[in-house]
C-alpha atoms as a PDB file:
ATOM      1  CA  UNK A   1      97.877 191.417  85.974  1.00  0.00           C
ATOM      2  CA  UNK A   2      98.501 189.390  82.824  1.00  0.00           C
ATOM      3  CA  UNK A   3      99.890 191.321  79.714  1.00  0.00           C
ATOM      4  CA  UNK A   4      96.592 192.722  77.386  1.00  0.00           C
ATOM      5  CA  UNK A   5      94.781 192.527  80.394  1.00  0.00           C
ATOM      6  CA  UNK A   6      93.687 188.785  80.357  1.00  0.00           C
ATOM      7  CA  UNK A   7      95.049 185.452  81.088  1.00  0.00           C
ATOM      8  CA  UNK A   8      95.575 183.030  78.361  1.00  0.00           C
ATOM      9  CA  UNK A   9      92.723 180.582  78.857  1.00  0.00           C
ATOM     10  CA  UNK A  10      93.891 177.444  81.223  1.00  0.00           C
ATOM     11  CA  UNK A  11      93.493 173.736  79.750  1.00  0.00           C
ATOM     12  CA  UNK A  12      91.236 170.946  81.150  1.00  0.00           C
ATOM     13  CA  UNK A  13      92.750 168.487  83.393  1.00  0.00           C
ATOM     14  CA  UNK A  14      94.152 165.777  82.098  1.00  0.00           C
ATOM     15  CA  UNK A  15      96.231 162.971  82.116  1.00  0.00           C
ATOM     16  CA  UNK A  16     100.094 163.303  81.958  1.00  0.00           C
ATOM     17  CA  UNK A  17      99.618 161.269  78.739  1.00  0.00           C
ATOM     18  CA  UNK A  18      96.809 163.045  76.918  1.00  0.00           C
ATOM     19  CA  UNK A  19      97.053 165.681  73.985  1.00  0.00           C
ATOM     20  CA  UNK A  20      95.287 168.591  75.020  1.00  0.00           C
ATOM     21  CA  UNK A  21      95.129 169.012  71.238  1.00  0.00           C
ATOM     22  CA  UNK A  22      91.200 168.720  70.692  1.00  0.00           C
ATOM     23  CA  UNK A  23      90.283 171.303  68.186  1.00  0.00           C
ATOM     24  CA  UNK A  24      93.708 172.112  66.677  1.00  0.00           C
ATOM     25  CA  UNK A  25      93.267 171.227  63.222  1.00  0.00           C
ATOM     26  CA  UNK A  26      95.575 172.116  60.192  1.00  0.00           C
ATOM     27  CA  UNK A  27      93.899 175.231  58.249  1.00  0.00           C
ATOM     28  CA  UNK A  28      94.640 174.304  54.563  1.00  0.00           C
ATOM     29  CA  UNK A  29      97.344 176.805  53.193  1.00  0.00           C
ATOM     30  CA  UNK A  30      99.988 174.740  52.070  1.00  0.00           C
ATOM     31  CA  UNK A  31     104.092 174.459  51.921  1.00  0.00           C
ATOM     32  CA  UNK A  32     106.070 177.295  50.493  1.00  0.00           C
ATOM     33  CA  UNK A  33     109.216 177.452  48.774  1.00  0.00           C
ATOM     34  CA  UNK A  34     110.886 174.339  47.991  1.00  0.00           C
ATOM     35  CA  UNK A  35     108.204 172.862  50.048  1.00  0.00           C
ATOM     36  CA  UNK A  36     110.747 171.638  53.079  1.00  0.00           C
ATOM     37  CA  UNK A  37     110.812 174.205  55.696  1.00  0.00           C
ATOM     38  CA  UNK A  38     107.511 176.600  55.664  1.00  0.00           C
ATOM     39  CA  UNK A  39     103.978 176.046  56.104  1.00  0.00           C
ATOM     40  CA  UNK A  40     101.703 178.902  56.093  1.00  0.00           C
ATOM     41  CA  UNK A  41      98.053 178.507  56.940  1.00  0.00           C
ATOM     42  CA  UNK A  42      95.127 179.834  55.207  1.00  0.00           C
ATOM     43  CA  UNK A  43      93.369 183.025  57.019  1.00  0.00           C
ATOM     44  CA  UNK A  44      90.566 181.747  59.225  1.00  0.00           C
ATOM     45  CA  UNK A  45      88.387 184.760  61.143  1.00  0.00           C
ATOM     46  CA  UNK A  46      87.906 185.665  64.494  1.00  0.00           C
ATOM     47  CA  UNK A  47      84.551 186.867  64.433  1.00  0.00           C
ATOM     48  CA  UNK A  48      82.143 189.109  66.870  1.00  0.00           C
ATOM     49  CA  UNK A  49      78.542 188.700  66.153  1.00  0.00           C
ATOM     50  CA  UNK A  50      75.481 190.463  67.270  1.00  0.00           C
ATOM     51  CA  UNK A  51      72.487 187.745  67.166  1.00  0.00           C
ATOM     52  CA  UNK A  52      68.805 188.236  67.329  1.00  0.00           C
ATOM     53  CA  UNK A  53      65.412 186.701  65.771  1.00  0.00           C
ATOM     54  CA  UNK A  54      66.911 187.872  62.492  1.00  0.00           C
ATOM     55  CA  UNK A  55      69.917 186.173  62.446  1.00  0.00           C
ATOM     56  CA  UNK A  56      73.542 186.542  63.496  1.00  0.00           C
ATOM     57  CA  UNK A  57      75.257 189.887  62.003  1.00  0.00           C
ATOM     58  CA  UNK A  58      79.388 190.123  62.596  1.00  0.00           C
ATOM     59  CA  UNK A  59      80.309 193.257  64.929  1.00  0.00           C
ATOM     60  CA  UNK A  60      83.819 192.803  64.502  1.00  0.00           C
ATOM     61  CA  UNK A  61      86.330 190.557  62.794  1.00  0.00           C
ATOM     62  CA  UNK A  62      89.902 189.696  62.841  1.00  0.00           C
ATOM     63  CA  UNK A  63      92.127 187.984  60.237  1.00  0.00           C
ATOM     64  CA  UNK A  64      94.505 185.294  61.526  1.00  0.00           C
ATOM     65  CA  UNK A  65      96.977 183.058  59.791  1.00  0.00           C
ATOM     66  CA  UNK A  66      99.903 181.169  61.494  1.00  0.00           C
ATOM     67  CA  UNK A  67     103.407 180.254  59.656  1.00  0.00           C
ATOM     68  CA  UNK A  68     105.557 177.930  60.502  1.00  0.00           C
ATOM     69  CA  UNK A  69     109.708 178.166  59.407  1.00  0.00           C
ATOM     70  CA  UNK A  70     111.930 174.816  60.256  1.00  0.00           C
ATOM     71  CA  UNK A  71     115.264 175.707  60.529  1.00  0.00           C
ATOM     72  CA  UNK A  72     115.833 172.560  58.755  1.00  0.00           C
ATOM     73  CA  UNK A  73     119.096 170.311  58.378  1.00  0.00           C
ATOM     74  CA  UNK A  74     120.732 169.839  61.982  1.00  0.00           C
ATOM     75  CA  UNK A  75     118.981 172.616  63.744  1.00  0.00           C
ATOM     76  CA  UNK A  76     115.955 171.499  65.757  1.00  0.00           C
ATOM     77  CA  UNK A  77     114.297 174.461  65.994  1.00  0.00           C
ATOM     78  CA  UNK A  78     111.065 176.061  64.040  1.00  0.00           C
ATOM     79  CA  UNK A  79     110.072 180.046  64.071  1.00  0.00           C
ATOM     80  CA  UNK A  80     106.459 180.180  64.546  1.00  0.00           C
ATOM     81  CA  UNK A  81     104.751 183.771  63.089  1.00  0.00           C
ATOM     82  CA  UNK A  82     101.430 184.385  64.395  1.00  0.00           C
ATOM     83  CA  UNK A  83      99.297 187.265  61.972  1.00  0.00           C
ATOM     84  CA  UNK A  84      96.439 189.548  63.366  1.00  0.00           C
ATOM     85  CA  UNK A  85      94.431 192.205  61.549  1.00  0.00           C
ATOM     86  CA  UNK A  86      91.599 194.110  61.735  1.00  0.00           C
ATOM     87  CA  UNK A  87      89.273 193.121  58.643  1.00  0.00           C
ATOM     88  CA  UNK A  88      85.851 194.770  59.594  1.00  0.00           C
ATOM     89  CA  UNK A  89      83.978 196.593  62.549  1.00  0.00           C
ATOM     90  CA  UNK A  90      86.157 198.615  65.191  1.00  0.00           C
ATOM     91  CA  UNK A  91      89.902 198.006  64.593  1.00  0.00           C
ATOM     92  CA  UNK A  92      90.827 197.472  67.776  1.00  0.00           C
ATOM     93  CA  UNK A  93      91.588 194.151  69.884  1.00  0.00           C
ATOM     94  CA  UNK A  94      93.730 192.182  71.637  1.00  0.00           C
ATOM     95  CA  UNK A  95      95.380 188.822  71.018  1.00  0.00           C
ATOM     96  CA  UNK A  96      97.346 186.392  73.355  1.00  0.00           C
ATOM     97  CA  UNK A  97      98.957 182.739  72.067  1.00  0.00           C
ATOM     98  CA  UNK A  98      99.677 179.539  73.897  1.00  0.00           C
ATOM     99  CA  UNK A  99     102.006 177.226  72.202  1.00  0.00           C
ATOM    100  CA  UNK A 100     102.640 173.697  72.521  1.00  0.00           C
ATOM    101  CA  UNK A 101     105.220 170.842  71.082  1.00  0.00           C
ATOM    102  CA  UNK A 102     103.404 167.559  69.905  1.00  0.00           C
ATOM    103  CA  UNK A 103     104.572 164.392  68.959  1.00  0.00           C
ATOM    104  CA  UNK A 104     102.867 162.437  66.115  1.00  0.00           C
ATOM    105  CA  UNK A 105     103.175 158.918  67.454  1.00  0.00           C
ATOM    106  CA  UNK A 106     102.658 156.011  64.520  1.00  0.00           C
ATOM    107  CA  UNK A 107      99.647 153.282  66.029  1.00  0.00           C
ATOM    108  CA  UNK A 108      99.702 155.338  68.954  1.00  0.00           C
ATOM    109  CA  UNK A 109      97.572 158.721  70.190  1.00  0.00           C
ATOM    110  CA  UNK A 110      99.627 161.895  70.078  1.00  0.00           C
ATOM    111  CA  UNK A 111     100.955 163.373  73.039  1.00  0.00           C
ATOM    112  CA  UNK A 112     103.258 166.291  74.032  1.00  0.00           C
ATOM    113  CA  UNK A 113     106.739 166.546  73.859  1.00  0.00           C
ATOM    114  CA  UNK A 114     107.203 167.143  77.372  1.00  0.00           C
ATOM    115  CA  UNK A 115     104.851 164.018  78.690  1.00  0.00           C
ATOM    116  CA  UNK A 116     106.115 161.961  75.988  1.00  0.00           C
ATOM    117  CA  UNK A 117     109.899 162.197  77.011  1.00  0.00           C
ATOM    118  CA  UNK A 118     112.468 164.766  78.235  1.00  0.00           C
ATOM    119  CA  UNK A 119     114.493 165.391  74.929  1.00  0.00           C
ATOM    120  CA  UNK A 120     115.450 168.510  75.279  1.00  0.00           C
ATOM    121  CA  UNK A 121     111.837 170.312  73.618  1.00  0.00           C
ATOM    122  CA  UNK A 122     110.792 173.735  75.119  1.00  0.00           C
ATOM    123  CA  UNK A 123     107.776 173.541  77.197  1.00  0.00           C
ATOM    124  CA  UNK A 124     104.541 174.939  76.185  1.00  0.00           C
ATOM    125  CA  UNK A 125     104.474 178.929  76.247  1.00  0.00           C
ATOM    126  CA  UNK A 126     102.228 181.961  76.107  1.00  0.00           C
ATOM    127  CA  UNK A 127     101.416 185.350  76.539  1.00  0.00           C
ATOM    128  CA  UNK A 128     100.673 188.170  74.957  1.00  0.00           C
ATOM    129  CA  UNK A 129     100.978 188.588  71.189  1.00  0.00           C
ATOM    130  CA  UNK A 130     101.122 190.882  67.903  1.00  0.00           C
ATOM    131  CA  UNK A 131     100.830 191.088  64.621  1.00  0.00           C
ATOM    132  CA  UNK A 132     104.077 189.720  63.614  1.00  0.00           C
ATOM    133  CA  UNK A 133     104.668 187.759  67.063  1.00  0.00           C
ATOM    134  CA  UNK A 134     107.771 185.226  66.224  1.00  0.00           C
ATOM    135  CA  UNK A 135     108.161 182.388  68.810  1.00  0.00           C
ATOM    136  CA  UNK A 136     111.237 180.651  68.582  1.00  0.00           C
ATOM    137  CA  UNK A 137     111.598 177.214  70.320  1.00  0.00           C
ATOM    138  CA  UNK A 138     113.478 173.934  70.337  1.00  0.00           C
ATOM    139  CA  UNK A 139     111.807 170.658  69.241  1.00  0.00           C
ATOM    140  CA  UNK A 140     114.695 168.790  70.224  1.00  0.00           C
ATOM    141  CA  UNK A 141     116.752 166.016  68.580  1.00  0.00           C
ATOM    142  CA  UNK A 142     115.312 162.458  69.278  1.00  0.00           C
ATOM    143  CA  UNK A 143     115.579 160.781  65.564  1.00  0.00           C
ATOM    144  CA  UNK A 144     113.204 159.111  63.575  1.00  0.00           C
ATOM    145  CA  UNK A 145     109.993 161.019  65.167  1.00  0.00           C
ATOM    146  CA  UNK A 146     107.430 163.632  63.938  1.00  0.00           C
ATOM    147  CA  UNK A 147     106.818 166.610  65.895  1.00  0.00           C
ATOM    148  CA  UNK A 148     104.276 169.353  65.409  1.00  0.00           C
ATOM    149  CA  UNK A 149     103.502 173.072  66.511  1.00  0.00           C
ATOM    150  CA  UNK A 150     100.473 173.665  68.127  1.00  0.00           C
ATOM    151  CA  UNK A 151      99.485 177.533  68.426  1.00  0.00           C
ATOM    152  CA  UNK A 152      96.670 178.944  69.431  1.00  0.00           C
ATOM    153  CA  UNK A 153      95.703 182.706  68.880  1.00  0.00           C
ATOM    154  CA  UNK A 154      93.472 184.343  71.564  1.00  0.00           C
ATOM    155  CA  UNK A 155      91.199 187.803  70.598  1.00  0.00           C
ATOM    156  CA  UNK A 156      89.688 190.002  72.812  1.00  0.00           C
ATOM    157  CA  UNK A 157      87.479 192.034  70.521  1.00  0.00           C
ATOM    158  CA  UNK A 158      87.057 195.939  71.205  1.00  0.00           C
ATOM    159  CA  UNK A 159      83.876 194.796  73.342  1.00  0.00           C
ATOM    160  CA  UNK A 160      86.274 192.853  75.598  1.00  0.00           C
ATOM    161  CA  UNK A 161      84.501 189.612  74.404  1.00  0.00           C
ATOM    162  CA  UNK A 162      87.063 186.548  73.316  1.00  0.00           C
ATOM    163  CA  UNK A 163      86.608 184.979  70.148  1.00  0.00           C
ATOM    164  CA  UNK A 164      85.513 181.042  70.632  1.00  0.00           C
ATOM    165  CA  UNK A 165      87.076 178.473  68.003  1.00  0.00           C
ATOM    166  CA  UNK A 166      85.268 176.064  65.889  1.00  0.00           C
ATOM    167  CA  UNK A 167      85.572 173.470  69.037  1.00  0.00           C
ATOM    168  CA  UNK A 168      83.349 176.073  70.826  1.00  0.00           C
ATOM    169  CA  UNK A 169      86.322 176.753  73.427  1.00  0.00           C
ATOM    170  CA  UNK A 170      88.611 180.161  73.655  1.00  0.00           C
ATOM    171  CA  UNK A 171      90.809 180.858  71.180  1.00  0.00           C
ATOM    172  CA  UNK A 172      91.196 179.983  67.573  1.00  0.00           C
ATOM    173  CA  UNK A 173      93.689 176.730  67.357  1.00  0.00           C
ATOM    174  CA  UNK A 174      96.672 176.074  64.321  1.00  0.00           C
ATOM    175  CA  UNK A 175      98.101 172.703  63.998  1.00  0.00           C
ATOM    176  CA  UNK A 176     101.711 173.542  62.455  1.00  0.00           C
ATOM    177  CA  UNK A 177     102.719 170.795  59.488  1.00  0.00           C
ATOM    178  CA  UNK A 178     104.588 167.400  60.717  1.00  0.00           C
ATOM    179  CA  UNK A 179     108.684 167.721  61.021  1.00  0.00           C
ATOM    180  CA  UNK A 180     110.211 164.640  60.054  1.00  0.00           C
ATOM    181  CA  UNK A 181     112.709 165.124  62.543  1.00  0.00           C
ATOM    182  CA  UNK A 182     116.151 163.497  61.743  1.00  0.00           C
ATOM    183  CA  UNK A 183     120.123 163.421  63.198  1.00  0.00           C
ATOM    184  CA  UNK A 184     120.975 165.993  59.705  1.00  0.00           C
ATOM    185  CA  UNK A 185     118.561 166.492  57.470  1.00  0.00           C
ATOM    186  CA  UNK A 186     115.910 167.171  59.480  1.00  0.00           C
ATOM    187  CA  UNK A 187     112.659 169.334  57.034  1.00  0.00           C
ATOM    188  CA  UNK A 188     109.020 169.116  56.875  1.00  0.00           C
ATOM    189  CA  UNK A 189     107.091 165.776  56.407  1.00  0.00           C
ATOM    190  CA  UNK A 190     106.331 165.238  52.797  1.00  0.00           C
ATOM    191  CA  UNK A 191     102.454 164.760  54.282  1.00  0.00           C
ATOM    192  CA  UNK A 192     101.152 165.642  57.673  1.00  0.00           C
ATOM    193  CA  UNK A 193      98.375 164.765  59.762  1.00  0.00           C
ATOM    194  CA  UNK A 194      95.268 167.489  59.771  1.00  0.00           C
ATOM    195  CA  UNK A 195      94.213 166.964  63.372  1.00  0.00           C
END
C-alpha cells in the first residue's frame, strides 16, 4: 500500500531520450531576494467541481505553490518546498509529488538528467507529501549547463477524486526556474524557459 493511500500516477512510455515534461510549465511568481537563488511560484488551484446543465460549481479547492532554493556558489544542490492548503469546501485531502531533474539543452529538446548523462544528479523521486514537504536533491556538477526542477503536486480531494492539471493528466505540474549551473558560482539563470 502506497503512503496516502494512492500511487503517484506512472508516466507514459517513452523513449530513453524524451522529456516526460509535457504540461510542466513555469507558474509566474517570480525570483526573491537578490534574485539568484529562490523562485517561488504563484498559487495555482486544485479544484473539485460538481457539473451539471447549469454549469460547473467547485466542491472543493486546494491552494498550491512550489519554491525553489539553490544552494548557490559550489553546492549543486536546490531545496524544493511544495505548499498545500485547504481554500474552500471540506478541508481535507491528500497530496503526493513526483520530482524530476531536467536539462535545458541550447538547439536541442530537453531531456532528463539521468537519460542525458550520469553526472552525479539524483533520480526522479516521489511519494507522499505535506504542506511544507522539502525535497532536497543533487543536480550535479557538469559546467556550463542549465538544469531545472520539475515537481508535480498530486490531490486526492475529500471525495477521493485526484485533481487533473491544465494538460488534462493527474496532478498539477511546476517547472522550477533554470540554474545556470557553473564549477563556483553556480545561481539561478538571469531568464528561464516557461515550458
Amino acid at each position: 500500500m502506497y503512503k496516502n493511500g494512492f500511487a503517484p500516477p506512472r508516466p507514459a512510455r517513452r523513449s530513453s531520450c524524451e522529456l516526460p515534461h509535457l504540461g510542466y510549465k513555469l507558474r509566474r511568481g517570480g525570483l526573491r531576494g537578490d534574485g539568484k537563488y529562490i523562485y517561488q511560484s504563484a498559487d495555482i488551484y486544485a479544484i473539485d467541481a460538481s457539473c451539471g446543465q447549469g454549469g460547473c460549481k467547485p466542491k472543493q479547492q486546494v491552494k498550491l505553490r512550489f519554491r525553489e532554493n539553490v544552494q548557490g556558489r559550489n553546492s549543486k544542490r536546490w531545496k524544493l518546498t511544495m505548499y498545500t492548503q485547504s481554500y474552500s469546501g471540506p478541508r481535507t485531502f491528500k497530496t503526493s509529488y513526483h520530482y524530476e531533474c531536467g536539462v535545458n539543452l541550447s538547439k536541442e529538446r530537453d531531456r532528463t538528467c539521468s537519460s542525458w548523462r550520469d553526472d552525479g544528479a539524483d533520480r526522479s523521486a516521489g511519494g507522499g507529501g505535506k504542506n511544507g514537504l522539502v525535497v532536497d536533491k543533487n543536480f550535479d556538477r557538469t559546467p556550463n549547463v542549465k538544469k531545472f526542477p520539475m515537481f508535480m503536486i498530486d490531490v486526492k480531494f475529500a471525495d477521493g477524486s485526484r485533481s487533473r492539471g491544465d494538460d488534462g493528466q493527474l496532478g498539477q505540474k511546476f517547472r522550477g526556474w533554470d540554474v545556470c549551473v557553473k564549477a563556483k558560482t553556480t545561481s539561478l539563470c538571469k531568464t528561464t524557459a516557461k515550458g
